[in-house]
Structures are given as C-alpha cells and as structure tokens.
Protein backbone atom coordinates (compact mmCIF):
# COMPACT_ATOMS: atom_id res chain seq x y z
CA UNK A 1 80.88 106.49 102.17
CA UNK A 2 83.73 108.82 101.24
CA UNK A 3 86.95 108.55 102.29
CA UNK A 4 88.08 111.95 104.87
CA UNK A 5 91.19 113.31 104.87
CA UNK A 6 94.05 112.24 106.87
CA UNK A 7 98.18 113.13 107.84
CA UNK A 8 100.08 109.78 108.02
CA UNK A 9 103.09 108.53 109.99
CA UNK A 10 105.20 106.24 109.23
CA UNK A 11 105.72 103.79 112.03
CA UNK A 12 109.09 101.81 112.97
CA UNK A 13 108.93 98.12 113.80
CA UNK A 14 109.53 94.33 112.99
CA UNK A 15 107.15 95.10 109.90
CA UNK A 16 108.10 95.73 106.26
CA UNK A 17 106.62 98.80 106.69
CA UNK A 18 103.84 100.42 109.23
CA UNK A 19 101.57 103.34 109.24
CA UNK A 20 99.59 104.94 111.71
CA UNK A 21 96.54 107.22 109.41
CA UNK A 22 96.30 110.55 111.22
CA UNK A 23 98.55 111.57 113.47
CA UNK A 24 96.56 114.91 114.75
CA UNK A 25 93.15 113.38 116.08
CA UNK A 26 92.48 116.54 118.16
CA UNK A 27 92.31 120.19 116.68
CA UNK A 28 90.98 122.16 119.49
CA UNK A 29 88.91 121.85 122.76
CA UNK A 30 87.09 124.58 124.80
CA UNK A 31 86.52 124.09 128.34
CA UNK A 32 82.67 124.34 128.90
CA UNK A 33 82.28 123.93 132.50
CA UNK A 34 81.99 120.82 134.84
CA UNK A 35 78.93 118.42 135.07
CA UNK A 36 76.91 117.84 138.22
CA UNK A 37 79.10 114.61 138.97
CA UNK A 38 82.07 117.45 138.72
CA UNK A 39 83.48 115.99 135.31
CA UNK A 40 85.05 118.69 132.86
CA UNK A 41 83.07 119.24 129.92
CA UNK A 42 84.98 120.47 126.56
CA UNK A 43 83.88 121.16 123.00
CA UNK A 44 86.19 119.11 121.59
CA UNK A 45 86.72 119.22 117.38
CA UNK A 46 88.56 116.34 116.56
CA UNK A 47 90.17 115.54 112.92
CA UNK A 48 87.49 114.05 110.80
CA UNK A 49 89.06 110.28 111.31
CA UNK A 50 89.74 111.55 114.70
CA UNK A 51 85.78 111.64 115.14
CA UNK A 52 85.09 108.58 113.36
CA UNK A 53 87.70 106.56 115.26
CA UNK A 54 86.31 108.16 118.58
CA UNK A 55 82.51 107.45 118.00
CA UNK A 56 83.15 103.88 116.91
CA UNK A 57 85.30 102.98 119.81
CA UNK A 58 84.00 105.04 122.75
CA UNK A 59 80.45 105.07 121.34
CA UNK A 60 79.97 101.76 119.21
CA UNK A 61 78.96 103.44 116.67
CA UNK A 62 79.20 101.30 113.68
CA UNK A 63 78.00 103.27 111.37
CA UNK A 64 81.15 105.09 111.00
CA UNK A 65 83.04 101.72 109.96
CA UNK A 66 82.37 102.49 106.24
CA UNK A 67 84.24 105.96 106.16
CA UNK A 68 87.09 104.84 108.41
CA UNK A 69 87.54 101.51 105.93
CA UNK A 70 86.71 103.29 103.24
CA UNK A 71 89.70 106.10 104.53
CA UNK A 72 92.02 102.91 105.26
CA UNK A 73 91.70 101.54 102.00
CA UNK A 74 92.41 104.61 99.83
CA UNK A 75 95.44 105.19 101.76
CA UNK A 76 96.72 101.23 101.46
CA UNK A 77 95.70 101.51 97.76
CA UNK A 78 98.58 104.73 97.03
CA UNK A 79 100.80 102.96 99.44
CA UNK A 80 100.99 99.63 97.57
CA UNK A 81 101.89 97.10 99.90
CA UNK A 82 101.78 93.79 97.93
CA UNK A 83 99.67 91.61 100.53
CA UNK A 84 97.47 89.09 99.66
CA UNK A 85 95.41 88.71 103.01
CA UNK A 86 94.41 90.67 106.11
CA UNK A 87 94.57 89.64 110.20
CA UNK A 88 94.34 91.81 112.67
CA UNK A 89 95.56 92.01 116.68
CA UNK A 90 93.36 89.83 118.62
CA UNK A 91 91.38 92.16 120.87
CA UNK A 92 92.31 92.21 124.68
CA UNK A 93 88.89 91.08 125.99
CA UNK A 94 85.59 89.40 124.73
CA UNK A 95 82.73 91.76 124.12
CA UNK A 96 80.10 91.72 121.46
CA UNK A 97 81.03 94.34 119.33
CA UNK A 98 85.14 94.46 118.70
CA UNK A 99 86.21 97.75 116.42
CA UNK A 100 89.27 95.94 115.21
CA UNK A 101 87.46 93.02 113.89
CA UNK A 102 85.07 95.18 112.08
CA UNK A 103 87.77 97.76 110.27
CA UNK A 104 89.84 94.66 109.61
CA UNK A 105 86.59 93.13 107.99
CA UNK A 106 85.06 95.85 106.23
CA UNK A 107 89.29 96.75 104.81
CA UNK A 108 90.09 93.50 103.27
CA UNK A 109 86.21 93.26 101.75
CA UNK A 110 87.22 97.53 99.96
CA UNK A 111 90.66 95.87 98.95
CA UNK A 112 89.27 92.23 97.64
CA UNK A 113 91.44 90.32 100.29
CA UNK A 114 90.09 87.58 102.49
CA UNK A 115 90.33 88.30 106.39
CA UNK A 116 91.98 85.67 108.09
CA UNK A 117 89.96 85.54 110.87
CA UNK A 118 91.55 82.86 112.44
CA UNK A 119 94.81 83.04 111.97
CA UNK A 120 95.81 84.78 115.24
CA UNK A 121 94.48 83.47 118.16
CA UNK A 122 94.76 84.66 122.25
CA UNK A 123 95.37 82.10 124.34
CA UNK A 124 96.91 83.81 127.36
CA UNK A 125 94.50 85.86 129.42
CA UNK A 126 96.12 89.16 130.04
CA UNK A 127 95.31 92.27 132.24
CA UNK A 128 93.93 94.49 130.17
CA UNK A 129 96.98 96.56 128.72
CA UNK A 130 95.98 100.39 129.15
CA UNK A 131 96.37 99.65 132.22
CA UNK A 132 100.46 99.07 131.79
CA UNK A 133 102.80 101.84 130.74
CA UNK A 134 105.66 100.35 130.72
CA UNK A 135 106.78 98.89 127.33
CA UNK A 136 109.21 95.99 128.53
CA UNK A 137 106.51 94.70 131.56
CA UNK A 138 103.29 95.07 128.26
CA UNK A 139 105.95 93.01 126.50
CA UNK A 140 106.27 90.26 129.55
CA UNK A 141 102.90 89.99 129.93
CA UNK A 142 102.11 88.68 125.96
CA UNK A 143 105.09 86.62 126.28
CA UNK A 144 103.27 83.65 124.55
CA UNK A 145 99.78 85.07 124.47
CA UNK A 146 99.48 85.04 120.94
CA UNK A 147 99.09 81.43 118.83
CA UNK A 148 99.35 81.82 115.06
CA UNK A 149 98.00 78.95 112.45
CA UNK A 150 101.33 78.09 110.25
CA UNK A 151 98.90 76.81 107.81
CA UNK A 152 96.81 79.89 107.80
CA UNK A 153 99.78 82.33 106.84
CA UNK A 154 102.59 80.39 105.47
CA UNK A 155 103.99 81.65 102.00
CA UNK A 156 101.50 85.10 102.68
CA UNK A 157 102.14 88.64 102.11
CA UNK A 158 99.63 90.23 105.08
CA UNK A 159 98.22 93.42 106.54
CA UNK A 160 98.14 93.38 110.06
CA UNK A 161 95.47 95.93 111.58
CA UNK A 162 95.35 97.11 114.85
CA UNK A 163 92.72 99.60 116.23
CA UNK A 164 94.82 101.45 118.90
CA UNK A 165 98.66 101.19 118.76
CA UNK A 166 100.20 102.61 122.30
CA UNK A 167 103.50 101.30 123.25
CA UNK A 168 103.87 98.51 120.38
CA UNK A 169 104.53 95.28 123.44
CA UNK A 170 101.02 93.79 121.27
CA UNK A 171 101.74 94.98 117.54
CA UNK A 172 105.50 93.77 117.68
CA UNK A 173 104.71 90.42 118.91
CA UNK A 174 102.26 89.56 116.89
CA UNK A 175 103.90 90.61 113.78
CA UNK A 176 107.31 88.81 114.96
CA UNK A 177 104.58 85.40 115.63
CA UNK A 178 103.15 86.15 112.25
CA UNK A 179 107.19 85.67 110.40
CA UNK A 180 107.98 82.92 112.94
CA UNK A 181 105.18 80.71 111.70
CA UNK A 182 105.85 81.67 107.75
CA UNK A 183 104.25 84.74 106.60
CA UNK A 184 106.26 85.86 104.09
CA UNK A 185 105.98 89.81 104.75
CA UNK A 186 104.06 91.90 107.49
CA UNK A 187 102.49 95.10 106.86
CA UNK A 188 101.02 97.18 109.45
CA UNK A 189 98.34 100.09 110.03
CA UNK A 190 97.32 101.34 113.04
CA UNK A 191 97.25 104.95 115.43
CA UNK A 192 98.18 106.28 118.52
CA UNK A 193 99.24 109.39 121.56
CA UNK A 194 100.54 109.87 124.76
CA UNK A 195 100.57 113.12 127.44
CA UNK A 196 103.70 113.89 128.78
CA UNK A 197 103.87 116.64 131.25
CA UNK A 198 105.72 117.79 134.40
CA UNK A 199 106.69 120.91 137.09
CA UNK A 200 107.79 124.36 136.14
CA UNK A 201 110.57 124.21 137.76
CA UNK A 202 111.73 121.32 136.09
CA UNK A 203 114.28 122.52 133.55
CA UNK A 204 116.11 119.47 132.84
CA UNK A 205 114.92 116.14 132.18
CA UNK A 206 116.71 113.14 134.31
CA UNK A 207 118.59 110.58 132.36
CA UNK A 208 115.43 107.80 133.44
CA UNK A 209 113.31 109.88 132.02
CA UNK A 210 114.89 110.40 128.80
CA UNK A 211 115.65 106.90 128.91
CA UNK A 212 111.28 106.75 128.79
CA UNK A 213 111.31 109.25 125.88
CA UNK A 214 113.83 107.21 123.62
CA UNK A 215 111.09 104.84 124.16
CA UNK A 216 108.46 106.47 123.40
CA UNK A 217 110.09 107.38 120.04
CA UNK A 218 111.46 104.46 118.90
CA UNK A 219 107.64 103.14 118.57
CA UNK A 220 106.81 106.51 117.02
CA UNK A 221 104.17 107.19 119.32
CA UNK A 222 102.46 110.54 119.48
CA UNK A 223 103.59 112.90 122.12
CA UNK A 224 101.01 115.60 123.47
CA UNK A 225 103.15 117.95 125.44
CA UNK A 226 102.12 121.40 126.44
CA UNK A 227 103.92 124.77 125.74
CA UNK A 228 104.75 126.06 129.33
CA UNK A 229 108.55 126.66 130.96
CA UNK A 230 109.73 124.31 132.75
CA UNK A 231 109.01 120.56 132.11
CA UNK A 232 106.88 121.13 128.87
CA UNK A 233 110.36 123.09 127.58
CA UNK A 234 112.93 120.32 128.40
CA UNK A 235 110.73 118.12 127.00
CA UNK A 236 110.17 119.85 123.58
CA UNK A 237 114.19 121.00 123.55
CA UNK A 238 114.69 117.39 123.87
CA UNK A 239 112.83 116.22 121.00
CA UNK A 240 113.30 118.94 118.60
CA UNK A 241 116.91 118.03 119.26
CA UNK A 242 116.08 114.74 118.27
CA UNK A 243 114.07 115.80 115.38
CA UNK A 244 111.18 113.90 116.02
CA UNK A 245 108.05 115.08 114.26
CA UNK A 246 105.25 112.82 115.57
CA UNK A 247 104.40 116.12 118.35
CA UNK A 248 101.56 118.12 118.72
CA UNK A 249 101.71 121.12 121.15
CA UNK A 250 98.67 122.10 123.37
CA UNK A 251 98.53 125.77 124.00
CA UNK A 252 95.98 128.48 124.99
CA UNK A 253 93.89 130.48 122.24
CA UNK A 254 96.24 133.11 120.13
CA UNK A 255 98.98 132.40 123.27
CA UNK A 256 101.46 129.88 122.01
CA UNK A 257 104.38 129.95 124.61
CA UNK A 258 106.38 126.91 123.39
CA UNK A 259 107.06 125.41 120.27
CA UNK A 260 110.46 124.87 119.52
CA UNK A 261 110.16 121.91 117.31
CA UNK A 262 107.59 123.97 115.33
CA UNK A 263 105.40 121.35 115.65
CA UNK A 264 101.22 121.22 114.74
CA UNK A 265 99.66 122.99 117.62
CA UNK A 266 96.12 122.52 119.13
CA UNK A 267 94.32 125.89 120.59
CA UNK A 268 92.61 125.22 123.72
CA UNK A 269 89.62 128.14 124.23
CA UNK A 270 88.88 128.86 128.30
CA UNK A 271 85.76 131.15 129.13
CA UNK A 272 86.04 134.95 129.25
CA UNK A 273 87.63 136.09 132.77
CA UNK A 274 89.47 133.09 133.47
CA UNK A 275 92.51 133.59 134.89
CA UNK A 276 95.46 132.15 136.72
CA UNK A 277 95.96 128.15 137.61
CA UNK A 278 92.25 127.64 136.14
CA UNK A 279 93.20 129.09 132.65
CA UNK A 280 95.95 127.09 131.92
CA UNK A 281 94.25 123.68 133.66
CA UNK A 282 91.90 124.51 130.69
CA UNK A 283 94.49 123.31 128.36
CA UNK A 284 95.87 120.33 130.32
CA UNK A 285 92.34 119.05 130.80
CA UNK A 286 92.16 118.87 127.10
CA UNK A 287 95.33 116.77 127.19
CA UNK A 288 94.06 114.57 129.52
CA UNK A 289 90.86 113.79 127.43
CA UNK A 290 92.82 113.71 124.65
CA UNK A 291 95.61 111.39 125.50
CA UNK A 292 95.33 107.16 126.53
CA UNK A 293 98.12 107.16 128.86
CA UNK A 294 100.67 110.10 130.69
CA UNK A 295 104.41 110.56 131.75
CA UNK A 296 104.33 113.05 134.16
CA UNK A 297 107.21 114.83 135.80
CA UNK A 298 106.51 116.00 139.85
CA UNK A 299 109.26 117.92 141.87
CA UNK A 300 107.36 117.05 144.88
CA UNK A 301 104.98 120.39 144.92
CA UNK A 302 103.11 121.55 141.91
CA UNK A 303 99.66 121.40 142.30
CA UNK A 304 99.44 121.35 138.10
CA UNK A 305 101.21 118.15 137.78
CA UNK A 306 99.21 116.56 140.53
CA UNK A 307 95.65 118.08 138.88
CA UNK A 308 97.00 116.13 135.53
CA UNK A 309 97.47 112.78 137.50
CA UNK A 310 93.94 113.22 138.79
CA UNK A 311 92.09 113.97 135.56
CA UNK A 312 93.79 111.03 134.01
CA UNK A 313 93.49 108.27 136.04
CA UNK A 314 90.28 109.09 137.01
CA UNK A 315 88.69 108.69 133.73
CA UNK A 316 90.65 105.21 133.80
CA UNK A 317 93.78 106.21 131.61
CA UNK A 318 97.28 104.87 133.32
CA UNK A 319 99.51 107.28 134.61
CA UNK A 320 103.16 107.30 135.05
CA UNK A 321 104.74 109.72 137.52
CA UNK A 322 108.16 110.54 138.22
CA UNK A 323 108.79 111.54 141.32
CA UNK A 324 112.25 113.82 141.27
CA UNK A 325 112.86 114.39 144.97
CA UNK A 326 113.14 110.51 144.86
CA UNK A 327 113.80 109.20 141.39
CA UNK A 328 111.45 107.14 141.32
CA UNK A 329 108.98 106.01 138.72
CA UNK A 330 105.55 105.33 140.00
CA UNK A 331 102.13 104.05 138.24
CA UNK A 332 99.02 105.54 139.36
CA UNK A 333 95.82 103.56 138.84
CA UNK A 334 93.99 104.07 142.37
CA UNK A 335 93.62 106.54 145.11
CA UNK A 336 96.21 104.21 147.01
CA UNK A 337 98.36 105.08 144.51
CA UNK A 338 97.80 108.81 144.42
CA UNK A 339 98.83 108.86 148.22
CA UNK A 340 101.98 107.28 147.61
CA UNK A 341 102.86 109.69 145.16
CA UNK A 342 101.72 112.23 147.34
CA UNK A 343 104.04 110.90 150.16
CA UNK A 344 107.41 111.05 148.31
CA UNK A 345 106.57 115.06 148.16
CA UNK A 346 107.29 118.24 150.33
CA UNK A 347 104.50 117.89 152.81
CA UNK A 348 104.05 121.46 153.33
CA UNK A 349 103.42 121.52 149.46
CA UNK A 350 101.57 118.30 149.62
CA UNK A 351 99.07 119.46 152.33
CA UNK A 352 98.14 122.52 150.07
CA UNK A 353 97.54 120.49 147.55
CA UNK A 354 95.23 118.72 148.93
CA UNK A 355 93.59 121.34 150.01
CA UNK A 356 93.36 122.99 146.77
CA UNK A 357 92.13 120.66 144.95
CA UNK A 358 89.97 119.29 147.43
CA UNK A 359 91.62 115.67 146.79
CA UNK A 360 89.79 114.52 150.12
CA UNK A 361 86.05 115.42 148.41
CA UNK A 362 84.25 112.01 147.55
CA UNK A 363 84.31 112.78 144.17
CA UNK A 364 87.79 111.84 144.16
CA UNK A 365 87.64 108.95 146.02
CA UNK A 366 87.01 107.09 142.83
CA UNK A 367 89.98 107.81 141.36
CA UNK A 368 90.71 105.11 138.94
C-alpha cells in the first residue's frame, strides 16, 4: 500500500531525536444531530493517517497497518536515523489485537530491522493511563514498571515506537530504561493532542495553570484550543508568545474569531438556523471527539465549560478542571466527580446549569 501524506513534529525528550507523523489528524467535523442514546453525531474528515490511525485503533481494523507502516517507513527512511533494531512501548493492558505491536512489526519488516519483541517487558500492573492527566503522578505510577533485557539492547542503535504519545510519563521512561541497560542511541516516533478550554470571562490565565501549559509544551503535545474571547484568547496569547507551533484552532465555518498564533485551523460546519449556545457547542463537541484528554478552565458559572467536561468524560476521556473561584485543580472521571466540581461554583449559576443541560437526565448518569 502507498504511503499518504503527512506534517511532522519534532518531539523533545531523553531521545536522540523523536517525531510524532502528523500533527493535524482532524480537518473538519459537522455536527449531524444526536443518536437515540443522545450521543452527538459529526461528519468528521480526518487527515488521511488521521483515518488510518483512527480505524486501526478505535476499530481494529488491521487492514490499514500496511499504509500507516508503509507511511512510517518512508518518513524514517528521509530522516535517517542510524538504528539497527526496533522495540516498541509495552502496551498498557493484554488484549488480542495490540496496534503498537503490529506498526512496530510491520515497520522494522519495510526497513529490514528485526523487532525486538522482547526486549521491553511490563512487569508492574498499572491503571490504565488515559485515565491520569497529570504528567508527574503518570510518571509515579511506571516508576519501575518497565524491565529491559541488557542483553537484548546492549551496543544497539533502536527505534522506539509508540502508538499514542500523551503526556510522555511512558515514552520517557522507557527510553531512559532502554540507555540505562546499554542501548547505545534511542530514536523515537509516535503522535498525539490535547483540548484545552475554559470561561469567557476568563481573560488571564493563573500562574498553576500556566505552570500546566509549560508542561504540556515541553512534551510537544498538540494543543486543540478554540477561537472564542476569553479563556480560548489567554490561552492562544500565551502560546503564540511562546511561539509554540504544535496548535490547531477549532472555529466555526468561514467565522474564525481567534488565531493569533496563526496557527492551522479546523472548520467546524453546524446545521442551517442554528444559533446561539448550540452553534458554538457544535465546535467544542468536535474538540471533544477529537481530543484524548482536556484542561479546562471554570469561573464557577459557564454552562460551556461545564457542557465540555460532560462530553469528555463521558465518552471515557480524562478531564482536568480548574476551578478559579477556588484554585483548585480537579480530575473528573465520574458523576461523583462532576458534583464536586459543580460544588466549588456559584450555586445560583450552578443550579441553571443543571437545569440546562439537563445534567440530572439518566443519560448522564453514566458519565465516565
């Protein structure tokens, strides 16, 4: 199969040198409606890895494998790392079918390297990680997870692979085992995003939230942000001023509000005669589906930035909220959760809300 085309990154880390393929995964998505089980539906045209990457992991498709190995070695080939062997991340529960092992596999067969199959090895059990935002406690947790074969890797130039790469806690680690037990250099190829959202009348971000941000782009992850005042703003001043690049800006059809980093923007299509809060929840349910984790900002009222925590963690993705009023950070993974959020706000605001968006329906009860 052909290789497709793609928009690299280069990634920071204990590696030689690290790459995640395409950095744009979504191009648009169009709001179609909401299933009987009240889930948004969206047209969603994704980069052609993008689609690949999507229908092997959320649809175990394996046909796709050859393009996206076939993509991955191209790229390695014009890159030129001198490796002579390829491992990959161990993955972060047994199933039958592991997308990592079969990239990895179906790579180092295109680039006539051996796999190393066993050369990492888990032998921690772990909570699964997209279930932890926070880049210090995913590092705590692998603490010692990972065992590496000295005999496997000593005196080796490798590729490591990952399939997903969110905060880096796994990908550093491993690579840092890899040069403890002798590998001579570490390569690495991998992708990843993150939503980060808050309240329009947030107009400057909190130190302990830029403290999150630095973060965020000192493992050059991919930050989804949206292009409304407020929250979205701050957050886009602060990064342009930092003149990171690895941003792409959700906006409404032919209505860009926001972009002051000039960044790749992704049009988000609602249906004729939408208006008002439901327009512009159009584009932040697109973020949601698009993203694997969120940072969201709450001053204790909006209804937007509470409809964002919902459509997140409800399709399982982890959710960090900062709570303003309070300063504090908290994860949201279950309804509990959601109410305790809820509880730091105005309850005035908090109590239309709910209302609103009918938070006390049983279709929400399943949040997370």
């Amino acid at each position: 199969m052909a290789s497709v085309k793609i928009d690299p990154l280069r990634l920071a880390g204990p590696w030689k040198e690290g790459y995640v393929l395409e950095r744009q995964h979504t191009i648009s998505s169009e709001f179609l409606g909401h299933d009987s089980y009240g889930h948004a539906q969206f047209d969603t045209k994704r980069s052609e890895l993008g689609e690949l990457v999507f229908r092997l992991k959320n649809r175990s498709d394996k046909t796709t494998v050859p393009g996206i190995s076939d993509t991955a070695a191209e790229f390695v080939r014009g890159w030129g790392p001198q490796m002579d062997g390829v491992v990959f991340v161990p993955p972060s529960r047994p199933r039958p079918f592991q997308p990592v092992v079969e990239i990895a596999t179906a790579l180092a067969d295109r680039l006539c390297r051996p796999v190393l199959v066993d050369a990492i090895t888990k032998v921690k059990d772990t909570p699964e990680l997209k279930d932890v935002f926070d880049y210090n406690e995913r590092h705590t947790l692998l603490d010692g997870a990972f065992l590496v074969d000295q005999r496997a890797v000593k005196g080796r130039s490798l590729l490591l692979v990952d399939d997903l790469y969110r905060s880096g806690a796994t990908a550093t680690l491993v690579s840092k085992a890899l040069i403890d037990a002798g590998a001579s250099t570490v390569y690495f190829l991998a992708m990843t995003k993150v939503f980060i959202a808050g309240s329009r009348q947030i107009s400057r971000l909190p130190p302990d939230v830029k403290r999150r941000i630095d973060t965020m782009v000192e493992k050059d992850f991919q930050i989804l942000v949206g292009d409304a005042n407020g929250a979205d703003k701050a957050v886009q001043r602060y990064l342009a001023d930092k003149e990171y690049a690895n941003v792409l800006v959700h906006c409404m059809a032919r209505h860009c509000r926001n972009n002051l980093g000039s960044w790749p923007t992704v049009e988000v299509s609602a249906p004729p005669g939408t208006r008002g809060f439901e327009f512009y929840s159009v584009k932040d349910r697109a973020m949601s589906d698009a993203a694997e984790y969120g940072l969201m900002l709450w001053d204790g009222k909006s209804k937007g930035t509470v409809n964002n925590v919902v459509n997140l963690s409800k399709h399982g993705k982890p959710v960090v909220v900062y709570v303003v009023p309070t300063k504090q950070f908290l994860t949201v993974k279950t309804l509990d959760d959601l109410r305790a959020v809820l509880a730091q706000g105005d309850s005035d605001s908090v109590e239309r809300v709910v209302s609103e968006l009918h938070l006390d329906d049983p279709q929400h009860r399943a949040v997370g």
